[in-house]
PDB file of N, CA and C in Angstrom:
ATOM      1  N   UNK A   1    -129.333-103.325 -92.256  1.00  0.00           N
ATOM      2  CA  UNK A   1    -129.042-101.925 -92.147  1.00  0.00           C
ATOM      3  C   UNK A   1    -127.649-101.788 -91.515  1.00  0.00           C
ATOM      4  N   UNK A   2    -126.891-101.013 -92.169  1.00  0.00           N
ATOM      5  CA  UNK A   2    -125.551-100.343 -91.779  1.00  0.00           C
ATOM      6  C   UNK A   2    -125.489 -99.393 -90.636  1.00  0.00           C
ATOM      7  N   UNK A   3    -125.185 -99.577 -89.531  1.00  0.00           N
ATOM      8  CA  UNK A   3    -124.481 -98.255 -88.862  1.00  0.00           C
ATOM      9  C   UNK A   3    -123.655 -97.791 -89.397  1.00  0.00           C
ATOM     10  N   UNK A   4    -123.944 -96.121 -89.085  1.00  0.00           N
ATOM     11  CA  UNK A   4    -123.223 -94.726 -89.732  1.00  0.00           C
ATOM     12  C   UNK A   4    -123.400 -94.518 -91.209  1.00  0.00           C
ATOM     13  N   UNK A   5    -124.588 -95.008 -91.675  1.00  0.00           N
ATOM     14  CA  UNK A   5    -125.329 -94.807 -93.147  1.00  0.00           C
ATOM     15  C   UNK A   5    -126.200 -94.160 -93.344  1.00  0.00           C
ATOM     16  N   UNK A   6    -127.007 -93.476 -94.184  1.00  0.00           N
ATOM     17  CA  UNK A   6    -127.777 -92.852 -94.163  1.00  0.00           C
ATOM     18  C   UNK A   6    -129.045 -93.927 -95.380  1.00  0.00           C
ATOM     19  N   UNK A   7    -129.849 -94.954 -94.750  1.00  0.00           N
ATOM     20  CA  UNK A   7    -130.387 -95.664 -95.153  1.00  0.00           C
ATOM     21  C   UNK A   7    -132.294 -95.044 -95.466  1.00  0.00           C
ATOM     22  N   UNK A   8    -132.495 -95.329 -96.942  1.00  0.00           N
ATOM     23  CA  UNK A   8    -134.586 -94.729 -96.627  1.00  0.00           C
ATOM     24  C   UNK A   8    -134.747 -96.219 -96.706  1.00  0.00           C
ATOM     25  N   UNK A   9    -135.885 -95.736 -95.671  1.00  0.00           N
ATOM     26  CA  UNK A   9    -136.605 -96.896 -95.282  1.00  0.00           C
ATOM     27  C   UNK A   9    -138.197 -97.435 -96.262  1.00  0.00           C
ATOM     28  N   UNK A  10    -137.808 -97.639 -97.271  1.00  0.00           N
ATOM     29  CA  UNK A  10    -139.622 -97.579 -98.038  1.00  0.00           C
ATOM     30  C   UNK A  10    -140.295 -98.330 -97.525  1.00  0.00           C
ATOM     31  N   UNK A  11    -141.773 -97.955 -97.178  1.00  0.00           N
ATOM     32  CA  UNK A  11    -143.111 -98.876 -96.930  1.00  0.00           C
ATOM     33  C   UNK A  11    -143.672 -98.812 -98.289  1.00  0.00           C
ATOM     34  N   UNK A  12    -144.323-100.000 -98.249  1.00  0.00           N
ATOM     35  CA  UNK A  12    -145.429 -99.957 -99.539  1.00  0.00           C
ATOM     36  C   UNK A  12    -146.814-100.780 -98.334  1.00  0.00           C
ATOM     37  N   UNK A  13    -147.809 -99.558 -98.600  1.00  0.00           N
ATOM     38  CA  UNK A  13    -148.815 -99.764 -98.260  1.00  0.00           C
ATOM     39  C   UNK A  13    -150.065 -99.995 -99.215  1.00  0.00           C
ATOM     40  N   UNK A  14    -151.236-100.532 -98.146  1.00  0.00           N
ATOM     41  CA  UNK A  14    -152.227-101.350 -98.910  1.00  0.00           C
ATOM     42  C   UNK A  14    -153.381-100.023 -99.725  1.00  0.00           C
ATOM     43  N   UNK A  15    -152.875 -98.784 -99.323  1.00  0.00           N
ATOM     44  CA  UNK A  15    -153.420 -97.663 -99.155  1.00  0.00           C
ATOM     45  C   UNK A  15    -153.014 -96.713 -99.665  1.00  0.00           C
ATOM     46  N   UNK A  16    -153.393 -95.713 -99.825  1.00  0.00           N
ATOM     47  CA  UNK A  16    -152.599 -94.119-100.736  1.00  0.00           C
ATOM     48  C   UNK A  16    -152.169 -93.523 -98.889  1.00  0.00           C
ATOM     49  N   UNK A  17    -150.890 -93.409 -99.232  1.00  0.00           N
ATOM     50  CA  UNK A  17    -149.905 -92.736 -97.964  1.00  0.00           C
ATOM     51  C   UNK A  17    -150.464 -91.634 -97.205  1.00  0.00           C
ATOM     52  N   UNK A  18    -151.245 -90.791 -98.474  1.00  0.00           N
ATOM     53  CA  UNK A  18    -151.692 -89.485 -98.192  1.00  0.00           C
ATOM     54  C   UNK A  18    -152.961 -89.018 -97.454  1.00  0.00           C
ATOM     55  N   UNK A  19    -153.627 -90.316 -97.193  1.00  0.00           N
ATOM     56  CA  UNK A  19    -154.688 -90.640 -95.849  1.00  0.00           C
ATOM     57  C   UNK A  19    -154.110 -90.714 -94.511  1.00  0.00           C
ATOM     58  N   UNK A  20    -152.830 -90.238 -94.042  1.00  0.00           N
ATOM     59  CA  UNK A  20    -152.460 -90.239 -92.870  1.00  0.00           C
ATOM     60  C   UNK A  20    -152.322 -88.597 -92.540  1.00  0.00           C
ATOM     61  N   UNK A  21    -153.086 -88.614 -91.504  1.00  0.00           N
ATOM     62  CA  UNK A  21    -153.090 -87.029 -90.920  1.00  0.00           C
ATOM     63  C   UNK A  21    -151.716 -87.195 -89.775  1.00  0.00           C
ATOM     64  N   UNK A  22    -151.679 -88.100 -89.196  1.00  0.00           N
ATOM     65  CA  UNK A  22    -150.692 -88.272 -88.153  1.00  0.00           C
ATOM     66  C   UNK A  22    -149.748 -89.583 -88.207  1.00  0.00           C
ATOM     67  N   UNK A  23    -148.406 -89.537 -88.386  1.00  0.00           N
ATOM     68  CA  UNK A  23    -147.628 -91.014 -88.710  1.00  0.00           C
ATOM     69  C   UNK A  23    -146.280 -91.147 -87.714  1.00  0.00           C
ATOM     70  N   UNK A  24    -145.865 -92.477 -87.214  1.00  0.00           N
ATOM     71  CA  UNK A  24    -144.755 -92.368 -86.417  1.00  0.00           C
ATOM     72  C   UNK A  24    -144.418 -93.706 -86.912  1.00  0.00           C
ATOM     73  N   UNK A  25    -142.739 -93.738 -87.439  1.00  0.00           N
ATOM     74  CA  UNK A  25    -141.682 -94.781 -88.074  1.00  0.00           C
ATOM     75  C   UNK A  25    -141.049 -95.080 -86.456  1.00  0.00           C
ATOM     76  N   UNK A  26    -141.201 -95.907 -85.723  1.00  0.00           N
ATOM     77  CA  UNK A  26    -140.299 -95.956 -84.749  1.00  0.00           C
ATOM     78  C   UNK A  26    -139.298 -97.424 -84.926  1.00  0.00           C
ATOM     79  N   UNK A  27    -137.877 -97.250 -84.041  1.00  0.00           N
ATOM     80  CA  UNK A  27    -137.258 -98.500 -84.138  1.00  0.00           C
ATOM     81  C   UNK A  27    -137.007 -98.890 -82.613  1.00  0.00           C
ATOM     82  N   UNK A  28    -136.846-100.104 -82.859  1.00  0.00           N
ATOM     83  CA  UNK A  28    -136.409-100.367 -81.205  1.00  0.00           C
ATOM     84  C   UNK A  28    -135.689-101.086 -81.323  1.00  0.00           C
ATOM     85  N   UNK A  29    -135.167-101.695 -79.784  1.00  0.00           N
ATOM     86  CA  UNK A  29    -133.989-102.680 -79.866  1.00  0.00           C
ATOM     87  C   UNK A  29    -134.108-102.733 -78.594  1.00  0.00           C
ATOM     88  N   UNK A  30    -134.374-104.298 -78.135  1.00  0.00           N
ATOM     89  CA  UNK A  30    -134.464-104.431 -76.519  1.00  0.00           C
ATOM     90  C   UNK A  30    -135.810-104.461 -76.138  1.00  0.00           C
ATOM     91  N   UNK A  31    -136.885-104.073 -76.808  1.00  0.00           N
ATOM     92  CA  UNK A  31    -137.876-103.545 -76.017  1.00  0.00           C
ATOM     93  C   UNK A  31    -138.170-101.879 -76.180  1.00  0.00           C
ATOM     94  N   UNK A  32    -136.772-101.395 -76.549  1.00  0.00           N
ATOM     95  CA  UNK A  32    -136.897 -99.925 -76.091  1.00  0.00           C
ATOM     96  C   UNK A  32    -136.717 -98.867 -77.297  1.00  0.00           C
ATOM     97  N   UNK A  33    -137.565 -97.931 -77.333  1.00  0.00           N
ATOM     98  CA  UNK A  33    -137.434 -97.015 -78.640  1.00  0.00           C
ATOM     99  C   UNK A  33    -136.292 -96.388 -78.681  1.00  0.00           C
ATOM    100  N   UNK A  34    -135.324 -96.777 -80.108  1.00  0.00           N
ATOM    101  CA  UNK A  34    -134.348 -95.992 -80.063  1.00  0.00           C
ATOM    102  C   UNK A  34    -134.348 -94.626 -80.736  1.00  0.00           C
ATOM    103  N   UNK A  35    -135.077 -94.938 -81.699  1.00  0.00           N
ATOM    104  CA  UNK A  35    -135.314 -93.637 -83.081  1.00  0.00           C
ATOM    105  C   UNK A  35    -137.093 -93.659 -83.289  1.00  0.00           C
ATOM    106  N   UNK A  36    -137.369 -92.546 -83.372  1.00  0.00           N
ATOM    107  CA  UNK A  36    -138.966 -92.409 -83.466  1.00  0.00           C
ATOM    108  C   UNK A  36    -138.470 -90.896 -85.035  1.00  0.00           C
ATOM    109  N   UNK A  37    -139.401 -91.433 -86.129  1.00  0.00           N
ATOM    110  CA  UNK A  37    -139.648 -90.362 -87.543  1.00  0.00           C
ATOM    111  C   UNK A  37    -141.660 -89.900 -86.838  1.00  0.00           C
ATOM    112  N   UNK A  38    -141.455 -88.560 -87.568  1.00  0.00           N
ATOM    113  CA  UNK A  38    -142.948 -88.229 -87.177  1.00  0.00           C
ATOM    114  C   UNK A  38    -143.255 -87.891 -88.926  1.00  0.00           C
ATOM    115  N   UNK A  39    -144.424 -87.894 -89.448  1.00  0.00           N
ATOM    116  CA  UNK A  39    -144.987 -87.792 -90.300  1.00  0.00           C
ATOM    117  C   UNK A  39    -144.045 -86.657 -91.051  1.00  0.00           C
ATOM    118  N   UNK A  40    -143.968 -85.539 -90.897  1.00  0.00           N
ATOM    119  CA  UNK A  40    -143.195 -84.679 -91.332  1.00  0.00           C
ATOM    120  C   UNK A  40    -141.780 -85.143 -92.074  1.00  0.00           C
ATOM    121  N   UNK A  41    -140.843 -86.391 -91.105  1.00  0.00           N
ATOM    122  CA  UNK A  41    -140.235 -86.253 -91.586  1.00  0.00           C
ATOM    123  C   UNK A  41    -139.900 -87.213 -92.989  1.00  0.00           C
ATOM    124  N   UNK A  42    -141.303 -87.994 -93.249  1.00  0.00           N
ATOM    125  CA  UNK A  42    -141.639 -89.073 -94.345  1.00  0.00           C
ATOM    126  C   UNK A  42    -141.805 -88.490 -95.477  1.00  0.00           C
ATOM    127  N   UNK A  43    -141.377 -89.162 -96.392  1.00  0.00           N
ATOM    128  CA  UNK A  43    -142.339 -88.613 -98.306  1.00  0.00           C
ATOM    129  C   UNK A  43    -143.169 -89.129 -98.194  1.00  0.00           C
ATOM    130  N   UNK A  44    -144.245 -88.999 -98.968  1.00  0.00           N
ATOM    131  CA  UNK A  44    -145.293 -89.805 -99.493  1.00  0.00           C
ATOM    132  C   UNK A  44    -145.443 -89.606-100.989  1.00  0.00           C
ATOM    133  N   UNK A  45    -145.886 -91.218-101.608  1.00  0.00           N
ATOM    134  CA  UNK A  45    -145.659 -90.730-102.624  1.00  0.00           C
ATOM    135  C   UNK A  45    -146.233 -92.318-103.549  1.00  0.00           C
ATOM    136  N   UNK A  46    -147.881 -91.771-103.798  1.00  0.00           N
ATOM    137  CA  UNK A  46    -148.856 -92.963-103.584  1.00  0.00           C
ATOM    138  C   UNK A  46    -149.039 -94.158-102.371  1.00  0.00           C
ATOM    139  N   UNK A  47    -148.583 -94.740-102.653  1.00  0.00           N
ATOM    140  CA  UNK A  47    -148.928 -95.938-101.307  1.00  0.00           C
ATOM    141  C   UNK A  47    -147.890 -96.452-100.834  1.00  0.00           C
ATOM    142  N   UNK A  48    -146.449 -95.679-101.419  1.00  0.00           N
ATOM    143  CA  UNK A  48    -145.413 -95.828-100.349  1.00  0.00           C
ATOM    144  C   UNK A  48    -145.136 -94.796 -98.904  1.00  0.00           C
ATOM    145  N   UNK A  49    -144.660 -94.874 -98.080  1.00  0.00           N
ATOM    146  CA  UNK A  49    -144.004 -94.007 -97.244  1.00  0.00           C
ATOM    147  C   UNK A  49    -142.745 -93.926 -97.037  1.00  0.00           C
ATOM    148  N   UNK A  50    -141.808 -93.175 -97.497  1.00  0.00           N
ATOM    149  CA  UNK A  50    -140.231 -93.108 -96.677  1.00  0.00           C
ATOM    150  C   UNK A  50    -139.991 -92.529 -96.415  1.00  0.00           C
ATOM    151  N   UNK A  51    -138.589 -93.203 -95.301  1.00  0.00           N
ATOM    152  CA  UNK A  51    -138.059 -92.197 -94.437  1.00  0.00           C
ATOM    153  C   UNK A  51    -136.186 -92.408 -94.154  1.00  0.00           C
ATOM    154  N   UNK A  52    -135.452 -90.977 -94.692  1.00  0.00           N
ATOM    155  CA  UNK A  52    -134.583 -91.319 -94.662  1.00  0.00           C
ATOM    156  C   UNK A  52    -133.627 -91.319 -92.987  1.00  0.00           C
ATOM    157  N   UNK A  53    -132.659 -92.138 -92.986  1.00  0.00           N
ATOM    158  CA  UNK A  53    -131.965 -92.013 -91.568  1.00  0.00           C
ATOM    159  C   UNK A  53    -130.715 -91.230 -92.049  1.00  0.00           C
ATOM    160  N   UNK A  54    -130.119 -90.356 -90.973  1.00  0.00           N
ATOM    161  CA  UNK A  54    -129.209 -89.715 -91.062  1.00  0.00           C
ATOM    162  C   UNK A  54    -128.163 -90.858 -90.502  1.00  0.00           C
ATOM    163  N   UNK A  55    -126.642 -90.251 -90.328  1.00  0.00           N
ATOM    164  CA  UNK A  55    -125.919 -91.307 -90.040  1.00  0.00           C
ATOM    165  C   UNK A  55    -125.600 -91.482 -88.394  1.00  0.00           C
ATOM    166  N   UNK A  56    -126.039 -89.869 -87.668  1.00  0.00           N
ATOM    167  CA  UNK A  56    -126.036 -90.103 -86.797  1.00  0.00           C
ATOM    168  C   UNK A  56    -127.217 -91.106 -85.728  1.00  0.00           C
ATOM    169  N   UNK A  57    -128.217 -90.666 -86.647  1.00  0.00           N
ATOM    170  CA  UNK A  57    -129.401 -91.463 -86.269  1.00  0.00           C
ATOM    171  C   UNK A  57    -128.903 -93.072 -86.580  1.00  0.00           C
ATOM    172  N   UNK A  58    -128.566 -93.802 -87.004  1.00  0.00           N
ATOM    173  CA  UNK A  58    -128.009 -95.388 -87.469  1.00  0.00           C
ATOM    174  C   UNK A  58    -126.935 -95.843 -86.512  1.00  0.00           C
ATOM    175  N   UNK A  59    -125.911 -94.304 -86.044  1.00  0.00           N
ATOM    176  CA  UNK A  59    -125.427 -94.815 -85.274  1.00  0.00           C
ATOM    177  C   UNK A  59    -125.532 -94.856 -83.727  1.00  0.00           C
ATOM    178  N   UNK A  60    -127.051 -94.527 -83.432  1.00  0.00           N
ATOM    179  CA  UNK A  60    -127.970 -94.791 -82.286  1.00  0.00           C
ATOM    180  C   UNK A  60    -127.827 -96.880 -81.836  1.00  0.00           C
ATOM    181  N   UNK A  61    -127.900 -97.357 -83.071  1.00  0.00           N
ATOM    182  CA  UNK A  61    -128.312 -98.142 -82.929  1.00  0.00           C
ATOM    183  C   UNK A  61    -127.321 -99.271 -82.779  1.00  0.00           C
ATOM    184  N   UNK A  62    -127.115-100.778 -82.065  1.00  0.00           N
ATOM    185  CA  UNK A  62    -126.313-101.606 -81.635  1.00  0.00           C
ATOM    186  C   UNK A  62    -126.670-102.882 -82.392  1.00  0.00           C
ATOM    187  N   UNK A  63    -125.412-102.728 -82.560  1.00  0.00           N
ATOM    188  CA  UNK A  63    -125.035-104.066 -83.913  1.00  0.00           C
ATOM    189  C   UNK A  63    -125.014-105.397 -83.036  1.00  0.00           C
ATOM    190  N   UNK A  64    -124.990-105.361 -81.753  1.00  0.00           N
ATOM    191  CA  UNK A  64    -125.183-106.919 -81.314  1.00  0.00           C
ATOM    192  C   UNK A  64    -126.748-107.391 -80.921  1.00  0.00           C
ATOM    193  N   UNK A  65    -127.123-106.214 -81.007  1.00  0.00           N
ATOM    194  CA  UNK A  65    -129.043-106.869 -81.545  1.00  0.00           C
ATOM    195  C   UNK A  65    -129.518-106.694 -82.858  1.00  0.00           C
ATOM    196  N   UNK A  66    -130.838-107.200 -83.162  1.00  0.00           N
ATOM    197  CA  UNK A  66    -131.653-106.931 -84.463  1.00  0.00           C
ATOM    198  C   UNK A  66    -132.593-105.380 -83.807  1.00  0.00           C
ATOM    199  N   UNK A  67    -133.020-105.000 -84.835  1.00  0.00           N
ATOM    200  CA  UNK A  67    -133.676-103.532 -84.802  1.00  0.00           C
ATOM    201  C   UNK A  67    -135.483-103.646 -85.437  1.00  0.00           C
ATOM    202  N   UNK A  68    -136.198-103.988 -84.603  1.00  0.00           N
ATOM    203  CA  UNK A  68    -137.791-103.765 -84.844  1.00  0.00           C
ATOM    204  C   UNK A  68    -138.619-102.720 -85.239  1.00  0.00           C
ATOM    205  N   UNK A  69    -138.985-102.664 -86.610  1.00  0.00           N
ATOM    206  CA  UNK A  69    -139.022-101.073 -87.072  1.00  0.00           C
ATOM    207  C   UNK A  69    -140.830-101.546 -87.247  1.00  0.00           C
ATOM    208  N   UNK A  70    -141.876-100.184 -86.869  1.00  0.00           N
ATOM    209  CA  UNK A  70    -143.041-100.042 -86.895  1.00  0.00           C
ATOM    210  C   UNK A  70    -143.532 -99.200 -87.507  1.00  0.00           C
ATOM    211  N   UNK A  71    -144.735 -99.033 -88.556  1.00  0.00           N
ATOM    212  CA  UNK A  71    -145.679 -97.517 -88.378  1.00  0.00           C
ATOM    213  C   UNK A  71    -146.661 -97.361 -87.806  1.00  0.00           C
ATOM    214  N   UNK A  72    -147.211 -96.289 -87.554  1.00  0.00           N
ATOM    215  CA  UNK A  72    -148.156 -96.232 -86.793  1.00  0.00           C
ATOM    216  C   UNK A  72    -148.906 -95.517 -86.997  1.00  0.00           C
ATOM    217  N   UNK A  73    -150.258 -95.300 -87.676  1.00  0.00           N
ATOM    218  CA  UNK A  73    -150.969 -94.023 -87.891  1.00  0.00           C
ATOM    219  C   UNK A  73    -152.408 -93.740 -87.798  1.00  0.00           C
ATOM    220  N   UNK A  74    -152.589 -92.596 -87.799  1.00  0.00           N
ATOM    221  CA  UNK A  74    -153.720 -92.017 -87.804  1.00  0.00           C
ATOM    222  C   UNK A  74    -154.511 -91.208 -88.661  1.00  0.00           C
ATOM    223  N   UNK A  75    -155.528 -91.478 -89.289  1.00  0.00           N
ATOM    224  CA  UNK A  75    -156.224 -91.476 -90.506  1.00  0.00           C
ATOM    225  C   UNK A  75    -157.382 -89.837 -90.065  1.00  0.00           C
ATOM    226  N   UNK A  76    -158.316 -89.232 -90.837  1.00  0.00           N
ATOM    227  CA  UNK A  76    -159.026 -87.789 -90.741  1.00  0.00           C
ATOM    228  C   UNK A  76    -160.018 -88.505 -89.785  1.00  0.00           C
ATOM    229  N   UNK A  77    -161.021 -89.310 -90.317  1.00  0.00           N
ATOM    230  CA  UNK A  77    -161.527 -89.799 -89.390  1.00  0.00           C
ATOM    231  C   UNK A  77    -161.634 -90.419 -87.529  1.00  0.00           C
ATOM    232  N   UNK A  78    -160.171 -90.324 -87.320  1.00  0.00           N
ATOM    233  CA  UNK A  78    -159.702 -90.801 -86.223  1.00  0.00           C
ATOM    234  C   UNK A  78    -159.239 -92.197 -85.870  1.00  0.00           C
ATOM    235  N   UNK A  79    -159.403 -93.258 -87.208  1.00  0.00           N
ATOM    236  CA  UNK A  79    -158.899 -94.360 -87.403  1.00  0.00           C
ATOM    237  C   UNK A  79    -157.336 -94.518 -87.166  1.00  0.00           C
ATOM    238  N   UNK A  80    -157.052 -95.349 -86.449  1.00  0.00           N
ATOM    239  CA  UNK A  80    -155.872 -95.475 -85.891  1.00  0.00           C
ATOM    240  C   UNK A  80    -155.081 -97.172 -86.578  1.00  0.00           C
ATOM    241  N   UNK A  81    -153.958 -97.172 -86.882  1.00  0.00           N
ATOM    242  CA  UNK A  81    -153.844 -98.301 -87.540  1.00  0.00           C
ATOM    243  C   UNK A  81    -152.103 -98.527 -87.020  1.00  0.00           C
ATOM    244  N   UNK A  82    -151.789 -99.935 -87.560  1.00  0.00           N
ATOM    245  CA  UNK A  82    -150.353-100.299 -86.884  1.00  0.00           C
ATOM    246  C   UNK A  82    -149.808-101.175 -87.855  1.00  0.00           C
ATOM    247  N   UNK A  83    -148.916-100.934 -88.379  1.00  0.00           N
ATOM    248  CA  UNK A  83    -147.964-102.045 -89.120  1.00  0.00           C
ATOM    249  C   UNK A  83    -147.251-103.325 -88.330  1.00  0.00           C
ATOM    250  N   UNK A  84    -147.008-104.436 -89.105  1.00  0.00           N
ATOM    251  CA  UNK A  84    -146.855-105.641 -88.370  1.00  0.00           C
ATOM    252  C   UNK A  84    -145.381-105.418 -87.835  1.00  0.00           C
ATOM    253  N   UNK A  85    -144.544-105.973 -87.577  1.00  0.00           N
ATOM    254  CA  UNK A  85    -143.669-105.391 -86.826  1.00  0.00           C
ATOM    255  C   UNK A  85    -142.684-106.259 -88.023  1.00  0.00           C
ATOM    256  N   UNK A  86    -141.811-104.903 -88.493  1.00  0.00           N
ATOM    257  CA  UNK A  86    -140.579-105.391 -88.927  1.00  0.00           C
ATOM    258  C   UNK A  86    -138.822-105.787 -88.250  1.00  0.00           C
ATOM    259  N   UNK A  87    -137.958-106.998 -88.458  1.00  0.00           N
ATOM    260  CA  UNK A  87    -137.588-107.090 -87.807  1.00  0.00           C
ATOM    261  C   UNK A  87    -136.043-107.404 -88.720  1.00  0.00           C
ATOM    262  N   UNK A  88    -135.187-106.697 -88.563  1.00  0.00           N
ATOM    263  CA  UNK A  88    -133.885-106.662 -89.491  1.00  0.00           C
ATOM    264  C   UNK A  88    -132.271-106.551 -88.899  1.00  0.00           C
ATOM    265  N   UNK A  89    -131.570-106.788 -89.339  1.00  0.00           N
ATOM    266  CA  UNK A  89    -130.174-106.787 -88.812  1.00  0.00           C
ATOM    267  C   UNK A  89    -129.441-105.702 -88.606  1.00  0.00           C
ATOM    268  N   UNK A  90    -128.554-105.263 -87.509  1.00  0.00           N
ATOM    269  CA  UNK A  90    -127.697-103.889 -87.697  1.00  0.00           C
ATOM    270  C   UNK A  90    -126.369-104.158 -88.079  1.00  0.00           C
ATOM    271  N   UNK A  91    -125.871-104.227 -89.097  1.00  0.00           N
ATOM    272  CA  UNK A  91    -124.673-104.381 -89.023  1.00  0.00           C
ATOM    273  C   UNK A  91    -123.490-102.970 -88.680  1.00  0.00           C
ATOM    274  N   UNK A  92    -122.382-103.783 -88.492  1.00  0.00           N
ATOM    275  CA  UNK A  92    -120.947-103.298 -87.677  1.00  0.00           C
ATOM    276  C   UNK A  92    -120.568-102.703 -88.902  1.00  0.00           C
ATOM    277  N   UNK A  93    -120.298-101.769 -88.271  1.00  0.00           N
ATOM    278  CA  UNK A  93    -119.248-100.825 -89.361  1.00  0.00           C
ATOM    279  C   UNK A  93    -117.687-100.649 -88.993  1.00  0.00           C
ATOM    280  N   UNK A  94    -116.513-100.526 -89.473  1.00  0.00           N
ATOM    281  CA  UNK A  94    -114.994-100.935 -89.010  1.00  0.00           C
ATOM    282  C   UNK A  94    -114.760 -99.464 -88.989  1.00  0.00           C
ATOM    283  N   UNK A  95    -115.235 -98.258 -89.496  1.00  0.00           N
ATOM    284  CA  UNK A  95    -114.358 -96.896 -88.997  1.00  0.00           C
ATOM    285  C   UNK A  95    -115.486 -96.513 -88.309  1.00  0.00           C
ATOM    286  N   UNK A  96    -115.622 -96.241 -87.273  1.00  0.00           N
ATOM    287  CA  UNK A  96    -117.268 -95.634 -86.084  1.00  0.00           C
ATOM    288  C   UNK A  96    -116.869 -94.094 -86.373  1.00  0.00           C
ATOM    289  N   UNK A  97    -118.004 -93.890 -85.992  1.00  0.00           N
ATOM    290  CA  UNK A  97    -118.371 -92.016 -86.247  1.00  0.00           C
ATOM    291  C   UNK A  97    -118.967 -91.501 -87.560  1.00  0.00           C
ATOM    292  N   UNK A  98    -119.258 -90.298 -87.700  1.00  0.00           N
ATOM    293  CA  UNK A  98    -119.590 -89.537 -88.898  1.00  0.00           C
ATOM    294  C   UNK A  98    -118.506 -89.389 -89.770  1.00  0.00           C
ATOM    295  N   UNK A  99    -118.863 -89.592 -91.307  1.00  0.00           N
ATOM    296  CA  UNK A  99    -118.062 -89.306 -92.089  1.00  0.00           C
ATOM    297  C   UNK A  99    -118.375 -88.308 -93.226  1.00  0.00           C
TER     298      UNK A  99
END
């Protein structure tokens, strides 16, 4: 993933997307949440989920670590479920800021 891009993030799940009453895309870096998506701001669209990042949101994030991206959700029943933890590169961008 690029800082200052506006990157979607697709899941493909084992499941139809549209069984989640409650969903959170979070990323971290360090340990620590940098960017949290809430259900709202995902498509669904069969058994994928995405979510796009703005550029300011990408450029939250620090290119001298990797970035641990999760979902997390909650089903009608009250079933609660967690994706395995994804784990990907940030790369450096040479002009910083919004464009």
């Amino acid at each position: 993933m690029f800082r200052g891009t506006t990157p979607t993030l697709v899941f493909t799940l084992p499941f139809e997307a549209s069984i989640f009453t409650d969903a959170y895309v979070t990323l971290a870096q360090d340990g620590e949440t940098v960017l949290e998506k809430e259900l709202c701001d995902c498509a669904l669209d069969g058994n994928t989920l995405s979510v796009t990042l703005s550029q300011e949101e990408t450029l939250l994030l620090q290119c001298r670590c990797r970035v641990d991206i999760q979902i997390r959700g909650k089903l009608a029943d009250g079933t609660t479920l967690a994706s395995h933890t994804i784990s990907t590169t940030v790369h450096r961008i040479l002009k910083e800021g919004v464009i």
